[in-house]
N, C-alpha and C. Protein backbone atom coordinates (compact mmCIF):
# COMPACT_ATOMS: atom_id res chain seq x y z
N UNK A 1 11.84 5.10 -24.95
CA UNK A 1 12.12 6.51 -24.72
C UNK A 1 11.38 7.32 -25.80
N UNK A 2 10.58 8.39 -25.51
CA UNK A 2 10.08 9.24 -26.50
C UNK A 2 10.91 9.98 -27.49
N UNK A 3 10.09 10.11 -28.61
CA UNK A 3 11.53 10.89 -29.44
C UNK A 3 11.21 12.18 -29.41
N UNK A 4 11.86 13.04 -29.44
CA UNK A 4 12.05 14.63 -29.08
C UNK A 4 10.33 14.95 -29.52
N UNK A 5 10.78 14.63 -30.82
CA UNK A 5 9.48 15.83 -31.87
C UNK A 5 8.18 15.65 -31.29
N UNK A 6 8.31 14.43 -30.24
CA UNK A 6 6.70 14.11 -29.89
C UNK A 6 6.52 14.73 -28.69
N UNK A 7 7.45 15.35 -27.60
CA UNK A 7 7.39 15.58 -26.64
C UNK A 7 7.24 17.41 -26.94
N UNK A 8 6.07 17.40 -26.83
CA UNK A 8 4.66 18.77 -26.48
C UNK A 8 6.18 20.06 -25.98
N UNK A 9 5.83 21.21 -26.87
CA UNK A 9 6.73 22.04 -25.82
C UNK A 9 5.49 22.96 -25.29
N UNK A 10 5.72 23.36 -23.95
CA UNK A 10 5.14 23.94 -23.10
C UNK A 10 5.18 25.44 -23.34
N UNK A 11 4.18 26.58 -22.47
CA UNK A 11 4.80 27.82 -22.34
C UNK A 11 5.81 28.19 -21.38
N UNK A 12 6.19 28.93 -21.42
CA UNK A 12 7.45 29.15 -20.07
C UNK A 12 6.61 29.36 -18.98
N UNK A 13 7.29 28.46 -18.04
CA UNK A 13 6.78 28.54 -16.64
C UNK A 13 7.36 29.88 -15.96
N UNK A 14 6.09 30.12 -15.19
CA UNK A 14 6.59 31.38 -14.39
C UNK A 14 7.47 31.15 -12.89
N UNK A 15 7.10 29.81 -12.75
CA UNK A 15 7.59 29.48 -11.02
C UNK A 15 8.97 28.43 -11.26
N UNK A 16 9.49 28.34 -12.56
CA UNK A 16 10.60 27.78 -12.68
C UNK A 16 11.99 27.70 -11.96
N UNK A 17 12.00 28.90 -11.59
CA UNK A 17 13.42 28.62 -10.41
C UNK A 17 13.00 28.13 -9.26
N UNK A 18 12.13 28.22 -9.02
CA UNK A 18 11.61 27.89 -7.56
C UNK A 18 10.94 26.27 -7.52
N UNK A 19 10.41 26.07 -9.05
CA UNK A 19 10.11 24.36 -9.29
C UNK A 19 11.86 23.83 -9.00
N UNK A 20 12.56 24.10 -9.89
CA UNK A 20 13.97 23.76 -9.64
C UNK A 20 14.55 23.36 -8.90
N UNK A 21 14.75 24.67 -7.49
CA UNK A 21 15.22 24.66 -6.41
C UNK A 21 14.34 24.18 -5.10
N UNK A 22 12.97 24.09 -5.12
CA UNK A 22 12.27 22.95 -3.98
C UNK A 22 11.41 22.23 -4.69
N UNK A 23 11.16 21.96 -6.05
CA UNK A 23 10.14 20.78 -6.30
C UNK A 23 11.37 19.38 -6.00
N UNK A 24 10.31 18.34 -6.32
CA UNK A 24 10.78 17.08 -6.81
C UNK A 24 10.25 16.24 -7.48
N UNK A 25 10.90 15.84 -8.45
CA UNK A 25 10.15 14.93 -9.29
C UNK A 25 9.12 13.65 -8.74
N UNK A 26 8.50 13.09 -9.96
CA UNK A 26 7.82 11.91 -9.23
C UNK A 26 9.07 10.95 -9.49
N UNK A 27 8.90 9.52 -9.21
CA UNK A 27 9.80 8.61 -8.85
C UNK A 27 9.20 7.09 -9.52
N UNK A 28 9.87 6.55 -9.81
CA UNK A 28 10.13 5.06 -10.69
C UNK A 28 9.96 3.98 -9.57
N UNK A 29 9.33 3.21 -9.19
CA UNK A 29 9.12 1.73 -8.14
C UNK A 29 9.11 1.00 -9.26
N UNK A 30 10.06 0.30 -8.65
CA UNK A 30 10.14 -1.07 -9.59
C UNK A 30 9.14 -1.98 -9.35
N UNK A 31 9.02 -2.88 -9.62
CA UNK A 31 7.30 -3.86 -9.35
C UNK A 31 7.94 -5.09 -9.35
N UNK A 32 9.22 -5.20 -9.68
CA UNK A 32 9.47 -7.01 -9.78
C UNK A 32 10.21 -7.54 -8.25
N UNK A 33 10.48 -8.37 -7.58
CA UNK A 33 10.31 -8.90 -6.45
C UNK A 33 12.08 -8.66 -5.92
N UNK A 34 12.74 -8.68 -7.17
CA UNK A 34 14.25 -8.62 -6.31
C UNK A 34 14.38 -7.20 -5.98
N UNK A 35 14.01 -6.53 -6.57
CA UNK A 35 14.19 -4.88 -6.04
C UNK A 35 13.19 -4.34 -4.99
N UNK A 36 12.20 -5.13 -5.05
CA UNK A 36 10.96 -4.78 -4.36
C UNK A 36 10.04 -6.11 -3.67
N UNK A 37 10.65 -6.43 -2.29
CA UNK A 37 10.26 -7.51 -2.12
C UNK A 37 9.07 -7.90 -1.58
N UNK A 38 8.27 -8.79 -1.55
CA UNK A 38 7.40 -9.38 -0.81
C UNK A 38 7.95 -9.40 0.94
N UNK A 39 7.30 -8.86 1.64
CA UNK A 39 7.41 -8.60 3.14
C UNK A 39 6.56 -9.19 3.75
N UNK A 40 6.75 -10.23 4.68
CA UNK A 40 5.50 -11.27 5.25
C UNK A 40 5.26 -10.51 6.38
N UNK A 41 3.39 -10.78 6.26
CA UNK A 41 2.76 -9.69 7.21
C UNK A 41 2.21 -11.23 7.91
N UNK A 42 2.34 -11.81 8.55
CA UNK A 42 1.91 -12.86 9.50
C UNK A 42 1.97 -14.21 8.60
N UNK A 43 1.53 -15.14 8.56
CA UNK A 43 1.31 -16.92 8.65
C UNK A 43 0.80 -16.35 6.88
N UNK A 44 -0.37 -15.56 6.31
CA UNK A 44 -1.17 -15.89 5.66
C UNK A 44 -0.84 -14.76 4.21
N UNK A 45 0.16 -14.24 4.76
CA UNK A 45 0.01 -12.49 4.15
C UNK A 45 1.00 -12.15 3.66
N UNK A 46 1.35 -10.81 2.85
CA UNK A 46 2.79 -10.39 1.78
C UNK A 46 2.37 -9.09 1.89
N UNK A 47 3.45 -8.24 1.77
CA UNK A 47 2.88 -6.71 1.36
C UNK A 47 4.04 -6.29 0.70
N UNK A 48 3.28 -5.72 -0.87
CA UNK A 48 4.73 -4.99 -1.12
C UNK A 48 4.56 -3.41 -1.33
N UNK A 49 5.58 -2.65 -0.42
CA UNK A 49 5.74 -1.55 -0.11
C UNK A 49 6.15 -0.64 -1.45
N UNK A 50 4.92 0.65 -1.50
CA UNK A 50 5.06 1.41 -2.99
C UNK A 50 6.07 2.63 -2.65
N UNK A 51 5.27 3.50 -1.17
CA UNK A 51 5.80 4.64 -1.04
C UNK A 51 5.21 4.76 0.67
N UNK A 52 5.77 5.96 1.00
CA UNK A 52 5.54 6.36 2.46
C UNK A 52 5.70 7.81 2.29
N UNK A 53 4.36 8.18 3.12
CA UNK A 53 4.71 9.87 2.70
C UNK A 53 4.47 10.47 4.45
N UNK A 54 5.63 10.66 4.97
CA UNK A 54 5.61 10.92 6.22
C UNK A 54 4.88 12.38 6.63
N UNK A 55 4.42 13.40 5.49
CA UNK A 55 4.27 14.52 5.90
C UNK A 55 2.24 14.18 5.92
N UNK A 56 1.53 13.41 5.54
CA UNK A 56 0.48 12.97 5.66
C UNK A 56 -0.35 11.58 6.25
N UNK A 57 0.72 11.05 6.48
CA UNK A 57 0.67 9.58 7.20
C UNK A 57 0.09 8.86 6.77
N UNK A 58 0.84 8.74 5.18
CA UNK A 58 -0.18 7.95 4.03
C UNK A 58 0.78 6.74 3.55
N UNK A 59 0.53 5.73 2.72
CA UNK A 59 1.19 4.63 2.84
C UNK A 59 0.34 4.00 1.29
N UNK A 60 1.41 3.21 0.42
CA UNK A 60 0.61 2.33 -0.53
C UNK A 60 1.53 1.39 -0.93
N UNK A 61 0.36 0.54 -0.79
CA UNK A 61 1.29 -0.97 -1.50
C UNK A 61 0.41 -2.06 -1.72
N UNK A 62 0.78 -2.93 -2.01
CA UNK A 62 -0.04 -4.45 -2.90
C UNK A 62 -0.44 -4.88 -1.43
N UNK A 63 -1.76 -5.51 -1.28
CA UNK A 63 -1.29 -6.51 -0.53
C UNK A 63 -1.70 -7.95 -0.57
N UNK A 64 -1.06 -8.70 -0.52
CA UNK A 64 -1.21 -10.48 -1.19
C UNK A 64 -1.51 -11.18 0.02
N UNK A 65 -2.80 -11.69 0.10
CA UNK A 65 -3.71 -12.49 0.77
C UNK A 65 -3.58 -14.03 0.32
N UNK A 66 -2.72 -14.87 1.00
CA UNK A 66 -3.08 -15.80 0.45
C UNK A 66 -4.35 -17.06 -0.16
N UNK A 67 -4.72 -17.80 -0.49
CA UNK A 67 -5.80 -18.42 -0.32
C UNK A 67 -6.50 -19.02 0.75
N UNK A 68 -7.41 -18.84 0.92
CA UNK A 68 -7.73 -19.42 2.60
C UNK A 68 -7.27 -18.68 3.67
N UNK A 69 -6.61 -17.51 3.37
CA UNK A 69 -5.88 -16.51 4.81
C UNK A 69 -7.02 -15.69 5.29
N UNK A 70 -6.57 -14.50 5.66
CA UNK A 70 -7.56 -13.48 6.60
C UNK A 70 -6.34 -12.32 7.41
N UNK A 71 -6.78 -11.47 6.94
CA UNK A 71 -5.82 -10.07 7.82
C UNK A 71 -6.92 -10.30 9.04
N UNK A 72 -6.62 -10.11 10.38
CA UNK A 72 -6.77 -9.74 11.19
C UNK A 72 -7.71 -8.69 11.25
N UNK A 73 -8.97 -8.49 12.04
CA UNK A 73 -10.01 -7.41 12.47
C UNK A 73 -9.17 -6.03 12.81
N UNK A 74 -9.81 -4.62 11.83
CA UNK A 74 -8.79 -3.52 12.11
C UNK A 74 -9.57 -2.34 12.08
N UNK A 75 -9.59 -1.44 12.51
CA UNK A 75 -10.67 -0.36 12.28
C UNK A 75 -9.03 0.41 12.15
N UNK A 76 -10.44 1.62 10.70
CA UNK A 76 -9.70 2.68 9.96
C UNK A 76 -9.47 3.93 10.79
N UNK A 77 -8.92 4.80 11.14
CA UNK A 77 -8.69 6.35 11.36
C UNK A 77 -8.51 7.07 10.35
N UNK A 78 -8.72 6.69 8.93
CA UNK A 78 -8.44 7.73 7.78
C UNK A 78 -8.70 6.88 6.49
N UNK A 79 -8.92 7.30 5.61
CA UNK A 79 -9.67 6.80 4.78
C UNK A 79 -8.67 5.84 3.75
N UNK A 80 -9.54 5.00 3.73
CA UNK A 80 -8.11 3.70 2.59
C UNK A 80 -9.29 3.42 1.39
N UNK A 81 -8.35 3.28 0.15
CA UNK A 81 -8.86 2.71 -1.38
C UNK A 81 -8.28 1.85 -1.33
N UNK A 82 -8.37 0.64 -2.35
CA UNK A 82 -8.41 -0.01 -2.73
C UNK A 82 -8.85 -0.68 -4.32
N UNK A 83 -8.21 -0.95 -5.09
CA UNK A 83 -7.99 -1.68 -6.36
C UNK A 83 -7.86 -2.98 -6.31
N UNK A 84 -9.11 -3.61 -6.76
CA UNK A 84 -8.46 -5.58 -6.71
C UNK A 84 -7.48 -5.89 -8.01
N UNK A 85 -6.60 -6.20 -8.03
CA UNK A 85 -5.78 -6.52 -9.68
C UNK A 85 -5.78 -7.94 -9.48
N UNK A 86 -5.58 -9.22 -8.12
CA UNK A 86 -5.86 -10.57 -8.71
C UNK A 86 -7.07 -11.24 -7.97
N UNK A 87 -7.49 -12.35 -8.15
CA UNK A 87 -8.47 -12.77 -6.91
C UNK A 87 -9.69 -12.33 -6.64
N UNK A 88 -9.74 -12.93 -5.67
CA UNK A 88 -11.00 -11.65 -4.70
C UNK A 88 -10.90 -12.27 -3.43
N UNK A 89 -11.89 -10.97 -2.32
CA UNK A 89 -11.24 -10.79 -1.74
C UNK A 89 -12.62 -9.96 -1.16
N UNK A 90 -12.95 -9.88 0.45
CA UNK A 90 -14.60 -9.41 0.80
C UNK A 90 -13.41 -8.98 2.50
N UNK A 91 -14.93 -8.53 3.07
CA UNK A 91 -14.79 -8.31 4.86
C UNK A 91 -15.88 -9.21 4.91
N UNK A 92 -15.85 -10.24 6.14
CA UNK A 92 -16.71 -10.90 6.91
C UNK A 92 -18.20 -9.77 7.19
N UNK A 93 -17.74 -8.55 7.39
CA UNK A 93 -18.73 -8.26 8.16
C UNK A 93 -19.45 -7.62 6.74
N UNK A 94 -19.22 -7.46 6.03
CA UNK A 94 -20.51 -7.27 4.48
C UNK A 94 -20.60 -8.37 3.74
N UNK A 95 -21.51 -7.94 2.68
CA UNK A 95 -22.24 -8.35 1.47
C UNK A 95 -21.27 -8.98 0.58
N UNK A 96 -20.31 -8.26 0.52
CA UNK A 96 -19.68 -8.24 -1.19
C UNK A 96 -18.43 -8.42 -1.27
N UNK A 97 -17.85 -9.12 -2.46
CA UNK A 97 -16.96 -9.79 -2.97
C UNK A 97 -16.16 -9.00 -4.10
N UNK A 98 -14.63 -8.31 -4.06
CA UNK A 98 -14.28 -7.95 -4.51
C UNK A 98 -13.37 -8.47 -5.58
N UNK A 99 -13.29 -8.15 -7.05
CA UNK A 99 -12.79 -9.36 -7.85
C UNK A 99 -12.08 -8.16 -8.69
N UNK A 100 -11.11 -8.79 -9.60
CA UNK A 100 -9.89 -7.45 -10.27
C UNK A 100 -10.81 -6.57 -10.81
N UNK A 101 -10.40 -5.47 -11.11
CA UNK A 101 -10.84 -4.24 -11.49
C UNK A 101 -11.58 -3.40 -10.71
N UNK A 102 -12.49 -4.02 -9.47
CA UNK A 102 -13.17 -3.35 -8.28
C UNK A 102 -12.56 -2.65 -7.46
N UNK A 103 -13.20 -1.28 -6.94
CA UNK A 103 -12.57 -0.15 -6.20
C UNK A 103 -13.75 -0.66 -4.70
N UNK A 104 -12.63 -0.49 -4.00
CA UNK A 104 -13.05 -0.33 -2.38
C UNK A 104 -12.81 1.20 -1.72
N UNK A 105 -13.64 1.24 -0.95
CA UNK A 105 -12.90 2.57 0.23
C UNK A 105 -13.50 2.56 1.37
N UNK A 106 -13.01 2.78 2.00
CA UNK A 106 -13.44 2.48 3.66
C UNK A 106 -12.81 3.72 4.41
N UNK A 107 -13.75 4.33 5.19
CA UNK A 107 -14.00 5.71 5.81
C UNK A 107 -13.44 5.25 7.01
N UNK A 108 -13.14 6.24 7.57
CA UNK A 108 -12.29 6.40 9.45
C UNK A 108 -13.81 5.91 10.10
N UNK A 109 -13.34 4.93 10.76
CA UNK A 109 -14.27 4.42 12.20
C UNK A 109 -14.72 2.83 11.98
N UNK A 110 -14.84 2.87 10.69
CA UNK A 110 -15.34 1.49 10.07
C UNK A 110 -14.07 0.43 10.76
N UNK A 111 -14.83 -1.03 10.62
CA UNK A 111 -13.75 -1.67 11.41
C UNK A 111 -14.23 -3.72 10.72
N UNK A 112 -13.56 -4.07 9.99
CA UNK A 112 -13.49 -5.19 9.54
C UNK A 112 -12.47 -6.10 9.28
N UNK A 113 -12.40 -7.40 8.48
CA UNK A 113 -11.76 -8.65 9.19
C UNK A 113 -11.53 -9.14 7.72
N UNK A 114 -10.33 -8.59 7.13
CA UNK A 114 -10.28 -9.03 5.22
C UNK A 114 -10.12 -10.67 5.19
N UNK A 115 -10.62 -11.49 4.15
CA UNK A 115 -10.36 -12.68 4.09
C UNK A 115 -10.23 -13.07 2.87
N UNK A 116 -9.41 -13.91 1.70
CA UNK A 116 -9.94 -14.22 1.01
C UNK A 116 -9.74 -15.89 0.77
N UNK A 117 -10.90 -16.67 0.38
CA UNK A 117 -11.33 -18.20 0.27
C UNK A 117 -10.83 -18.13 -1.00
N UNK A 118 -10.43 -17.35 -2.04
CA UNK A 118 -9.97 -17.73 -3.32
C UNK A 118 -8.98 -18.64 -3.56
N UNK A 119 -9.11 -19.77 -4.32
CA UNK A 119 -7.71 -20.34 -4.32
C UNK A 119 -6.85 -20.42 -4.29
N UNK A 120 -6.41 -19.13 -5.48
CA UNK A 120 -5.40 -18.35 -5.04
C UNK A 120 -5.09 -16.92 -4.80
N UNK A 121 -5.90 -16.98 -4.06
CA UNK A 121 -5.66 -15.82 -3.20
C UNK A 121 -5.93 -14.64 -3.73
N UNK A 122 -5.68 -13.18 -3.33
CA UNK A 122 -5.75 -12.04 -3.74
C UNK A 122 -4.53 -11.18 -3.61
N UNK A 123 -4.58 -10.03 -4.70
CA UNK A 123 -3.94 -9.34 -4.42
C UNK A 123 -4.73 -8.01 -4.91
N UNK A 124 -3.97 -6.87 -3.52
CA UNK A 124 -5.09 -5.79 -4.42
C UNK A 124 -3.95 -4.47 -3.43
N UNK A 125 -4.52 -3.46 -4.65
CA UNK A 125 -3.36 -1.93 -4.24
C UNK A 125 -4.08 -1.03 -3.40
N UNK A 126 -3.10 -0.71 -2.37
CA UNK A 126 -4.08 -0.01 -1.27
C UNK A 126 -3.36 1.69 -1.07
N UNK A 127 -4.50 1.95 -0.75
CA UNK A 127 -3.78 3.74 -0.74
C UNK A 127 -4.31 3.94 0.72
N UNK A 128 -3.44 4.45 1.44
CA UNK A 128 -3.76 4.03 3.37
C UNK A 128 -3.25 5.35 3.72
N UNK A 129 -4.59 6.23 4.21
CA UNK A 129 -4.60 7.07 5.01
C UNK A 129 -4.73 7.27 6.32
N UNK A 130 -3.61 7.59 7.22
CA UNK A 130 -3.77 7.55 8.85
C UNK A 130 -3.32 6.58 8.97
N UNK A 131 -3.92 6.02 10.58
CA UNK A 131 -3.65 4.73 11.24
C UNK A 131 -4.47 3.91 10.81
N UNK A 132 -4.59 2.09 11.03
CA UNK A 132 -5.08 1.39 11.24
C UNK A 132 -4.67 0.51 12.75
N UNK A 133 -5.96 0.21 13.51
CA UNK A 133 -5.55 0.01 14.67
C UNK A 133 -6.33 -1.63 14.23
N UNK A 134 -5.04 -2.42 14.74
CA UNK A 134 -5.65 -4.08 14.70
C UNK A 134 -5.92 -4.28 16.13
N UNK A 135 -6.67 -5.46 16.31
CA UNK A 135 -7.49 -6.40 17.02
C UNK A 135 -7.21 -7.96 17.28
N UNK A 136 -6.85 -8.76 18.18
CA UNK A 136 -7.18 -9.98 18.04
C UNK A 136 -8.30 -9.99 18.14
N UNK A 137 -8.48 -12.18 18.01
CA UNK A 137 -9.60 -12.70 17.82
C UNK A 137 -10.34 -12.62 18.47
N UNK A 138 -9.96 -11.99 20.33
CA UNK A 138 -10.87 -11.84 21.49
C UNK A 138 -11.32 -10.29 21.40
N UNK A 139 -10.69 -9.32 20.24
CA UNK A 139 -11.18 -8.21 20.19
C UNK A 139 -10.00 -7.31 21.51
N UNK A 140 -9.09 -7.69 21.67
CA UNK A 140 -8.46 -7.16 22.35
C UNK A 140 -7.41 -6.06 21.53
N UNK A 141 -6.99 -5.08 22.15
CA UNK A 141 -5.86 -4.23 20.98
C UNK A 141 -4.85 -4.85 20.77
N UNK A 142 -4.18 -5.01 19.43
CA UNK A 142 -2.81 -5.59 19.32
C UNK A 142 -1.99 -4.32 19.05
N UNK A 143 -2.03 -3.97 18.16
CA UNK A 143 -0.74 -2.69 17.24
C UNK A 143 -1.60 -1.36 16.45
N UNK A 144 -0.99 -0.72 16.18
CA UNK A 144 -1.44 0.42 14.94
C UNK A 144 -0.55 0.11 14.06
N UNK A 145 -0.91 0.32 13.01
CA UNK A 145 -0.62 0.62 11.69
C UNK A 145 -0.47 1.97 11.18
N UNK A 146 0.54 2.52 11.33
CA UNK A 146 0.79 4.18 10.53
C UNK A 146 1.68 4.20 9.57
N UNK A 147 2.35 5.59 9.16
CA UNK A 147 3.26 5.41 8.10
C UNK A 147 4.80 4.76 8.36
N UNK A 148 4.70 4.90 9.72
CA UNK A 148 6.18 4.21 10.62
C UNK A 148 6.07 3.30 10.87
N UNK A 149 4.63 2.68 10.89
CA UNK A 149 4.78 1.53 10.63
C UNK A 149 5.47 0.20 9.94
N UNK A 150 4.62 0.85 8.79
CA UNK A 150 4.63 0.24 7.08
C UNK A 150 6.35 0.83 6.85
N UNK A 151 6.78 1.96 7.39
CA UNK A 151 8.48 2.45 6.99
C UNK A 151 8.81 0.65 7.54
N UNK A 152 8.64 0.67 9.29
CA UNK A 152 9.70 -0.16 9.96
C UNK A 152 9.58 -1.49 9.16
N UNK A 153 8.58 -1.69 8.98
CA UNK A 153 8.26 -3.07 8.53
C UNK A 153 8.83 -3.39 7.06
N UNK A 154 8.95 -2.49 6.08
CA UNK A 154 10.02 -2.40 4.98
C UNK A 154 11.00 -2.12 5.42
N UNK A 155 11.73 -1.42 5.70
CA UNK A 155 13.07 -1.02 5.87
C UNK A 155 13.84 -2.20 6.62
N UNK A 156 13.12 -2.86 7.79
CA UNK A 156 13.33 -4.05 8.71
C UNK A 156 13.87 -5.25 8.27
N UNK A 157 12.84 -5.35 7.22
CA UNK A 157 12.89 -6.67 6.31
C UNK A 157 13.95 -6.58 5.44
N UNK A 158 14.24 -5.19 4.67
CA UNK A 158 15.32 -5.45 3.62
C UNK A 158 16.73 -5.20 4.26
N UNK A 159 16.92 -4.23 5.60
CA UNK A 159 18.40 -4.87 6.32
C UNK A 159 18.73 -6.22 6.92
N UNK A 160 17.41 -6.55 7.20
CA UNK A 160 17.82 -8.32 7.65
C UNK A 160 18.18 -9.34 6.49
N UNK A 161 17.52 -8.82 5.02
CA UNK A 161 17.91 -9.26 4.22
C UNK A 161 19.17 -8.72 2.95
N UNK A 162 19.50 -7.98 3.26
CA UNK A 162 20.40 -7.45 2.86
C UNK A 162 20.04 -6.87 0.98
N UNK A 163 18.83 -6.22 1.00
CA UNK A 163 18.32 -5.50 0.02
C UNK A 163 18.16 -4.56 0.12
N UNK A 164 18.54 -3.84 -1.05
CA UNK A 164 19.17 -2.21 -0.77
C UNK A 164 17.38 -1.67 -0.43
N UNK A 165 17.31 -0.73 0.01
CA UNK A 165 16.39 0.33 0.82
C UNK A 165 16.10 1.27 -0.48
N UNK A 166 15.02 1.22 -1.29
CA UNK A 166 15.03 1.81 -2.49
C UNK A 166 13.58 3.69 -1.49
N UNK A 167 15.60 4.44 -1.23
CA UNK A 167 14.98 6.12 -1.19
C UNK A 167 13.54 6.45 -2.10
N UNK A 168 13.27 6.31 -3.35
CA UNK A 168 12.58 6.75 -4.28
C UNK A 168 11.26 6.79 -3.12
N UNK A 169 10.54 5.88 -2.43
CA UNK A 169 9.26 5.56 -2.09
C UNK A 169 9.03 6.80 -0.87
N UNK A 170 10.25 7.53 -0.46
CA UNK A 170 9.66 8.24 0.49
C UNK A 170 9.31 9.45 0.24
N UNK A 171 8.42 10.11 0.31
CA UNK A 171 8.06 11.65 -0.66
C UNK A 171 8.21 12.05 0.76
């Protein structure tokens, strides 16, 4: 906890009653697994859910690739980043190999097939704008991916498991 004398005093805000009465603070996600669990996204895959912001149809969270796995072929409708923090981790359909500390981003229309051969696997933080629409292997449509998505698919997992639903993530 900071001690007083270090914490900067400000000038007086002019929009203070009104920060008060409709701001909201930012919010605390825990990062360790009992409060915040690993959510299996198929045979190969984990995602752990940061936040959901329903008024932009934006979405962020880890997502853990196991070794030898592959997300499924998906084209973007809105633009997604990406941070590698373990592993690495490429698309079939480019060049390049993403390893911790590397930034990705991928523009609306683009459409690729994540894999990673790492031993153990990857993990990397994604900031997900819009939909993502997946594909099977014949290229046929399977699902979208939106922010109701990524809600159902957390919220799903922690009433079946009986882990509390941590409010903080929804702005």
């Amino acid at each position: 906890m900071p001690k007083p004398e270090l914490i900067t005093a400000l000038p007086p805000e002019p929009h203070e009653a009104m920060i008060r009465r409709f701001g909201k603070e930012g919010a605390f996600i825990p990062g360790d697994d009992a409060n915040n669990p690993w959510v299996p996204f198929g045979d190969q895959a984990a995602i752990k859910h940061l936040s959901f912001d329903v008024r932009t149809n934006t979405a962020a969270n880890i997502l853990w690739v196991k070794g030898g796995g592959r997300i499924g072929t998906h084209k973007h409708r809105g633009v997604v980043s990406a941070v590698t923090l373990e592993g690495s981790w490429g698309y079939y359909e480019y060049d390049w190999v993403a390893r911790p500390g590397d930034f990705v981003y991928e523009l609306p229309g683009t459409a690729h097939t994540l894999y990673s051969d790492d031993p153990n696997g990857m993990k990397a933080l994604f900031w997900l704008n819009g939909a993502i629409e997946f594909f099977d292997d014949n290229g046929k449509y399977d699902f979208t991916a939106d922010v109701f998505w990524f809600i159902d698919h957390y919220v799903s997992y922690c009433e079946a498991n009986g882990i509390a639903i941590n409010k903080d993530m929804f702005i």
